[in-house]
Protein backbone atom coordinates (compact mmCIF):
# COMPACT_ATOMS: atom_id res chain seq x y z
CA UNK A 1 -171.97 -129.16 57.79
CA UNK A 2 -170.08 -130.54 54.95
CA UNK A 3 -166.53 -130.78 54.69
CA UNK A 4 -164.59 -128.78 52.71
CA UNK A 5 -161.50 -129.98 49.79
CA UNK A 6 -159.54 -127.52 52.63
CA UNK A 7 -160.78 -129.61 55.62
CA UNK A 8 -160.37 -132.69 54.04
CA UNK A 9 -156.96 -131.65 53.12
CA UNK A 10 -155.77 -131.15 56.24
CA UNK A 11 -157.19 -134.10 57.57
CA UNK A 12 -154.83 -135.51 54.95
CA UNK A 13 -151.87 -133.47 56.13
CA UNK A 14 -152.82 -134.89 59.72
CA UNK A 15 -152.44 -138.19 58.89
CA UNK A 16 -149.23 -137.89 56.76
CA UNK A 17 -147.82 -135.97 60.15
CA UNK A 18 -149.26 -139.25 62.16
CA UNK A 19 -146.68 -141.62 59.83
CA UNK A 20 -143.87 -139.12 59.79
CA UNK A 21 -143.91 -139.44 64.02
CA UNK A 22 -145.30 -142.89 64.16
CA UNK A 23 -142.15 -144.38 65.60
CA UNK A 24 -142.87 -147.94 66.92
CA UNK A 25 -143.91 -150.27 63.78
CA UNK A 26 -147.49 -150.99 64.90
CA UNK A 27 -148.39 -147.32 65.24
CA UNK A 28 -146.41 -146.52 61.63
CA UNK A 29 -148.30 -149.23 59.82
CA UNK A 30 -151.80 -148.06 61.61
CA UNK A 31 -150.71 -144.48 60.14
CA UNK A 32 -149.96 -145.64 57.18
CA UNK A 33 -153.33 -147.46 56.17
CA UNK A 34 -155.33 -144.86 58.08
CA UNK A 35 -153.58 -142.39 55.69
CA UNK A 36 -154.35 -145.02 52.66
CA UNK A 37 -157.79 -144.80 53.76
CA UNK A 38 -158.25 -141.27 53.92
CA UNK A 39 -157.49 -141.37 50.25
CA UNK A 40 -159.65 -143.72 49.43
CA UNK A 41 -162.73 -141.46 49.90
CA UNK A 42 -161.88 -139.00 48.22
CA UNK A 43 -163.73 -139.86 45.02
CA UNK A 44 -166.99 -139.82 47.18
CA UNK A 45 -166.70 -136.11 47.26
CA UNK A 46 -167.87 -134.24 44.65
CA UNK A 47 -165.03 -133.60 42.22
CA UNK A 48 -165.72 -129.76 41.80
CA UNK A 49 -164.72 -129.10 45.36
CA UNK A 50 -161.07 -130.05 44.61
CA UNK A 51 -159.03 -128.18 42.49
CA UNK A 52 -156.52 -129.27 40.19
CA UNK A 53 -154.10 -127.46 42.95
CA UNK A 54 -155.40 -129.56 45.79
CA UNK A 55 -155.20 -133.01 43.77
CA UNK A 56 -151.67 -131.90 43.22
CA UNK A 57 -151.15 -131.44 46.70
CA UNK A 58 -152.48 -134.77 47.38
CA UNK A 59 -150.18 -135.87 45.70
CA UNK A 60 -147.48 -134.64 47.13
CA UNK A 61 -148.54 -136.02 50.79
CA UNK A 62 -148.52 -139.53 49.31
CA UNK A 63 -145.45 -139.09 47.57
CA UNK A 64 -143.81 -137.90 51.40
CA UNK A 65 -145.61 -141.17 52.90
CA UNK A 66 -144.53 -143.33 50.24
CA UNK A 67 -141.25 -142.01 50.80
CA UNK A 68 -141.40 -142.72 54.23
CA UNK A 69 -142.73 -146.27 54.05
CA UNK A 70 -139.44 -147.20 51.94
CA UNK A 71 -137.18 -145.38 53.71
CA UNK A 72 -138.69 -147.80 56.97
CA UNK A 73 -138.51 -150.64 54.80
CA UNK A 74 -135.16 -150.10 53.99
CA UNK A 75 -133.63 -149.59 57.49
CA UNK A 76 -135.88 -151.61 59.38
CA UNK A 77 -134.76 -154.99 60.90
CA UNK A 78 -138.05 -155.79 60.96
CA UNK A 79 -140.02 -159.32 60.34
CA UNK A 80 -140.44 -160.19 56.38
CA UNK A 81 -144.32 -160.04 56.93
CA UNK A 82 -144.03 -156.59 58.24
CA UNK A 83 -142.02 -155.73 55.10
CA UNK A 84 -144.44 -157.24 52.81
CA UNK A 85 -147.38 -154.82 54.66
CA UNK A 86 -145.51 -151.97 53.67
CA UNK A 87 -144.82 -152.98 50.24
CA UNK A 88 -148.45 -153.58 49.74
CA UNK A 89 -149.45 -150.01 51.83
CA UNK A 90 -147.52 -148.36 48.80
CA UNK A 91 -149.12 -149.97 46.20
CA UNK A 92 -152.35 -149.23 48.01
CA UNK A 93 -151.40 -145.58 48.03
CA UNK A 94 -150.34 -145.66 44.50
CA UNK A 95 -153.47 -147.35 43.11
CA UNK A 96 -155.66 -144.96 45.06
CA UNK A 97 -153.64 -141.76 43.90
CA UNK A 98 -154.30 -143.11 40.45
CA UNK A 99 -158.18 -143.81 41.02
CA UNK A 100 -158.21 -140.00 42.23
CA UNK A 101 -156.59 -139.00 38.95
CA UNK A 102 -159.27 -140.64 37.19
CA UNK A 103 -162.06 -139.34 39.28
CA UNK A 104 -160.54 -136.08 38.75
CA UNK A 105 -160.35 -136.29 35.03
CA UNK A 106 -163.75 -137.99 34.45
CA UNK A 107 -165.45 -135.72 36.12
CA UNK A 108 -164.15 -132.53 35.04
CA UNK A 109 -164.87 -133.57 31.29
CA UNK A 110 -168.82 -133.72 32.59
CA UNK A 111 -169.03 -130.10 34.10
């Protein structure tokens, strides 16, 4: 059975919960990229299973990760490498939100 844009959505939400209480820096940064990953397939879904409502909300759960990867950055004591990963998890999350948006747009211009 296929999954639906509500399924897959809160397999998203899941995985933005698993940063928010990922408290020891190897389980954060696995969180993080697993959550990076997650929206990295979404353009292998059809794009008329996602509304324009749940590539907002999208979105918004990378915006909260994002948020959460900086606000580690920022108060973590943490190794200069390890800061660097998390730098480069939020331009991961960025450039994937963005390849979403154009998925998103390309497709809907087709139907």
């Amino acid at each position: 059975m296929a999954l639906t844009s509500a399924g897959f959505i809160s397999r998203v939400v899941d995985a933005a919960d698993g940063v928010r209480g990922a408290h020891r820096p190897q389980a954060f940064g696995r969180a993080v990229w697993g959550f990076a990953e997650l929206l990295g397939t979404v353009p292998d879904y059809p794009a008329s299973d996602f509304s324009d409502e749940d590539v907002a909300r999208l979105g918004m759960l990378a915006e909260e990760v994002i948020d959460q990867i900086e606000e580690r950055a920022r108060d973590d004591g943490g190794s200069p490498k390890a800061a660097q990963d998390l730098v480069s998890a939020v331009y991961s999350i960025r450039s994937r939100l963005e390849q979403i948006e154009l998925w998103k747009r390309h497709f809907a211009r087709i139907q």
